[in-house]
Protein backbone atom coordinates (compact mmCIF):
# COMPACT_ATOMS: atom_id res chain seq x y z
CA UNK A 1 21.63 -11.35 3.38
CA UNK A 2 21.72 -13.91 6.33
CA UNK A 3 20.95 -11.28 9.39
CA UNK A 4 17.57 -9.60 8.59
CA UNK A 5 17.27 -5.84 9.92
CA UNK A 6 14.82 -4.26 12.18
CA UNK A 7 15.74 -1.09 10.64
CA UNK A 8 14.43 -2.08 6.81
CA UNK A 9 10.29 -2.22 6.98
CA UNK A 10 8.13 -3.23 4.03
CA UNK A 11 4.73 -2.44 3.29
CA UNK A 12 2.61 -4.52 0.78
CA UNK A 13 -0.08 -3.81 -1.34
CA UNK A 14 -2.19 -3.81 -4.62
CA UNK A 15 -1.70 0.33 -4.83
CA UNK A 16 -4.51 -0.15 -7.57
CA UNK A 17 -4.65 3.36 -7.14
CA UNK A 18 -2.42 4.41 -4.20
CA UNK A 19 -4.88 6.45 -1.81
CA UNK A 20 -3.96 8.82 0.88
CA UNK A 21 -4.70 6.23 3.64
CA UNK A 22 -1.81 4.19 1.59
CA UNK A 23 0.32 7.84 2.10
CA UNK A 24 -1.00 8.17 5.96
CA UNK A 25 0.67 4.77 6.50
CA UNK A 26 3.50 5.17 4.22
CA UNK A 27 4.80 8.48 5.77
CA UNK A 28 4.40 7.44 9.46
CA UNK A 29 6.29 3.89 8.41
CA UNK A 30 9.31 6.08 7.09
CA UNK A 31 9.47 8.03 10.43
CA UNK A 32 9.58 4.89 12.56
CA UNK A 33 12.52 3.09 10.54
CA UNK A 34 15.32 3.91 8.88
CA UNK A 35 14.47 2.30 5.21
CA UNK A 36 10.71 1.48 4.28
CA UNK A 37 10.74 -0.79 1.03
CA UNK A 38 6.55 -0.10 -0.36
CA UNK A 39 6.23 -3.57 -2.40
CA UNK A 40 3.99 -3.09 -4.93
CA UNK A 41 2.20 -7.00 -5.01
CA UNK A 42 0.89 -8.69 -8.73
CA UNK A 43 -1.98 -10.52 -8.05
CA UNK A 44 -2.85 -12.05 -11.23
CA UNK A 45 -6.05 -13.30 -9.87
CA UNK A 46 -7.53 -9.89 -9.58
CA UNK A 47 -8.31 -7.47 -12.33
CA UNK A 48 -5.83 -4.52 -11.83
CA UNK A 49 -7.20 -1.08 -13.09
CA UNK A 50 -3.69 -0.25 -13.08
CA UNK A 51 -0.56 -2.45 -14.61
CA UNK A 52 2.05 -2.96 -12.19
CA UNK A 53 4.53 -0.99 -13.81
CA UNK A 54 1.74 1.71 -13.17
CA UNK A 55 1.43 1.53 -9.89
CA UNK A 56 5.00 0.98 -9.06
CA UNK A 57 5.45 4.56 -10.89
CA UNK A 58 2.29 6.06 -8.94
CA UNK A 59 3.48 5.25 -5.60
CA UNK A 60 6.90 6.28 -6.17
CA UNK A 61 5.71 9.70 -7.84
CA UNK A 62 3.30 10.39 -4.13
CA UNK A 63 6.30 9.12 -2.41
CA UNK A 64 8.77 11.31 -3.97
CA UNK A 65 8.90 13.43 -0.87
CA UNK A 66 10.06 10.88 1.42
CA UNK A 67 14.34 10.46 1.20
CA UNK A 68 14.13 7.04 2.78
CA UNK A 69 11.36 5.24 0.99
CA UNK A 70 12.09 2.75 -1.71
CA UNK A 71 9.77 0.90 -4.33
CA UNK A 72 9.30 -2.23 -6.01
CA UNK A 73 7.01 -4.79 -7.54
CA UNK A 74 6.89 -8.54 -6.20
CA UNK A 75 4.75 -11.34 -7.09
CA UNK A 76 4.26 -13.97 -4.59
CA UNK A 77 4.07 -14.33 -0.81
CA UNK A 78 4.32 -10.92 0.32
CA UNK A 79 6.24 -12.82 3.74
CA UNK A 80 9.36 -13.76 1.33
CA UNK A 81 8.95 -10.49 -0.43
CA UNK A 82 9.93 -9.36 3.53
CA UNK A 83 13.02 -11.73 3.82
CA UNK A 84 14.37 -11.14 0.14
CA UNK A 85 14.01 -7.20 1.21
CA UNK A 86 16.62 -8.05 4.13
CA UNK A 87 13.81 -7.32 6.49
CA UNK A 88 11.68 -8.75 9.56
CA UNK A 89 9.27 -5.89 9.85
CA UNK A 90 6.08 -6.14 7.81
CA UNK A 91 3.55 -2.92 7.94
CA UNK A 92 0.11 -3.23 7.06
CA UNK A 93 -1.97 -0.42 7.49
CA UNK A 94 -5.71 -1.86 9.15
CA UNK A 95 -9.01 -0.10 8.47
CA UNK A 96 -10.71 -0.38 11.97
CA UNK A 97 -14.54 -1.46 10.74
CA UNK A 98 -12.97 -3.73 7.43
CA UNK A 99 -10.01 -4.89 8.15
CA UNK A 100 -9.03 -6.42 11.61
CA UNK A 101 -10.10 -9.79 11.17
CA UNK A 102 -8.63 -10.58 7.76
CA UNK A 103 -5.10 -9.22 8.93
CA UNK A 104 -5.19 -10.93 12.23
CA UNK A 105 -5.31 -14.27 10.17
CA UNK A 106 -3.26 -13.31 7.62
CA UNK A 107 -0.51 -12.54 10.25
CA UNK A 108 -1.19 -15.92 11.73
CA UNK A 109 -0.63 -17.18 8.38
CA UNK A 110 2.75 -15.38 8.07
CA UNK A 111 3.96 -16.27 11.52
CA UNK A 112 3.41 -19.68 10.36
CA UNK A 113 5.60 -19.43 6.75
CA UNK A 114 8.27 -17.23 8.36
CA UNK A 115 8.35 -16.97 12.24
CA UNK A 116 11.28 -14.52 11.51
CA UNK A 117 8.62 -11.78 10.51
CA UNK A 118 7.21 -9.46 12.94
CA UNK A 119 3.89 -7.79 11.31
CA UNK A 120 3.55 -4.35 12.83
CA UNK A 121 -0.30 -2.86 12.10
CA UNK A 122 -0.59 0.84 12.04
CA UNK A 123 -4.41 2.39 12.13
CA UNK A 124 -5.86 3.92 9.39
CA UNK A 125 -6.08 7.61 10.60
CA UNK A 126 -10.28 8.08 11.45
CA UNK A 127 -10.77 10.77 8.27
CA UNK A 128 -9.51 7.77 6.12
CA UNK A 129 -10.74 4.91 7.69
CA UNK A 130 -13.38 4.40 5.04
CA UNK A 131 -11.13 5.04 2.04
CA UNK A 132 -10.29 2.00 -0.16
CA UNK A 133 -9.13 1.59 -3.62
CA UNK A 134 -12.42 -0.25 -4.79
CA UNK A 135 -14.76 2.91 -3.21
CA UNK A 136 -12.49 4.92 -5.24
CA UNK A 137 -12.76 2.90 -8.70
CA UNK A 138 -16.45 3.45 -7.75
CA UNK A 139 -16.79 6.95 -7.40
CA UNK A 140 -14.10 7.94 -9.68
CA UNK A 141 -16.45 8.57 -12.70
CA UNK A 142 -18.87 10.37 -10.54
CA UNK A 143 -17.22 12.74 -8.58
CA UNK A 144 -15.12 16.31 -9.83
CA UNK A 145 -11.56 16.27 -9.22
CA UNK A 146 -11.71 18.46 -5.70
CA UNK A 147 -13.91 15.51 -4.29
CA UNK A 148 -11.19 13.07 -5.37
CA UNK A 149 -8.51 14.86 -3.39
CA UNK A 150 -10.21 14.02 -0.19
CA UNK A 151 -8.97 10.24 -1.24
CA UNK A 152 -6.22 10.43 -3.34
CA UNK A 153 -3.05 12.16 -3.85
CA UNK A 154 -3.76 14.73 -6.40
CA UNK A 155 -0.88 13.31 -8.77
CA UNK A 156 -2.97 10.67 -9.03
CA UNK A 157 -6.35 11.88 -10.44
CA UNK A 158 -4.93 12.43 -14.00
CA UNK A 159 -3.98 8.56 -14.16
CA UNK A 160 -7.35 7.86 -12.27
CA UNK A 161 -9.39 9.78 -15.37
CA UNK A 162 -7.39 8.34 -17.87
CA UNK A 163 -8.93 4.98 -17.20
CA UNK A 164 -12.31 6.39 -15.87
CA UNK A 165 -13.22 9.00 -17.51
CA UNK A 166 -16.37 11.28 -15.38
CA UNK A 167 -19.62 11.08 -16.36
CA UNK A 168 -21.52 13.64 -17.03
């Protein structure tokens, strides 16, 4: 694909476990443009509770809903993840209080490697803004399944027990 399409957005992440912040951005992404390609990232620097092949079937099982949404893994820079997707839009979704700073300069970075990708930040609704996937490998074990679906899709807290179990 030579001409890249404004109408194609993707939307990185680890998804290690998708969280309904993740769904908040993915849903509003898939009403603003006509395809939204979720890329699924493999860091192999970081210790995944999830494989990717995991993940990948996570999201696309609290994504099922959404006709124009599709999903797949990449390693890599998550800028020529963009480009090989046929797109110049890149979403990230931006925790006010956490995340500003670290996105700004990684979409510096990216302007830098590609200036052919736009990066297009979408806030983290304010009920969410606090939800990441490490507070939820923290209070997974700890907290009953109805205290879990404040933060997670609830397809997701059978796969979330599986790996950590609750304490009792």
């Amino acid at each position: 694909m030579n001409e890249l399409s404004p109408d194609i957005a993707v939307y990185t992440g680890s998804f290690d476990p998708p969280t309904l912040g993740h769904m908040s951005v993915i849903e509003r992404s898939s009403r603003l443009f006509k395809q939204l390609i979720v890329g699924v990232g493999i860091n192999v620097e970081k210790t995944a509770l999830f494989s990717p092949e995991e993940r990948v079937e996570l999201v696309t099982r609290v994504t099922a809903h959404c006709g124009n949404v599709e999903i797949r893994s990449f390693s890599g820079l998550a800028v020529e993840f963009v480009r090989e997707c046929g797109s110049r839009v890149m979403v990230r979704g931006v925790r006010p209080l956490t995340d500003i700073a670290v996105e700004f300069t990684m979409m510096m970075a990216n302007r830098q490697l590609d200036p052919g990708i736009e990066t297009v930040f979408l806030m983290a609704d304010e009920e969410l803004a606090h939800v990441s996937s490490t507070l939820i490998k923290q209070i997974t074990p700890l907290s009953s399944d109805e205290r879990l679906a404040k933060f997670v899709p609830k397809v997701v807290i059978p796969a979330l027990r599986a790996k950590l179990p609750r304490q009792t």
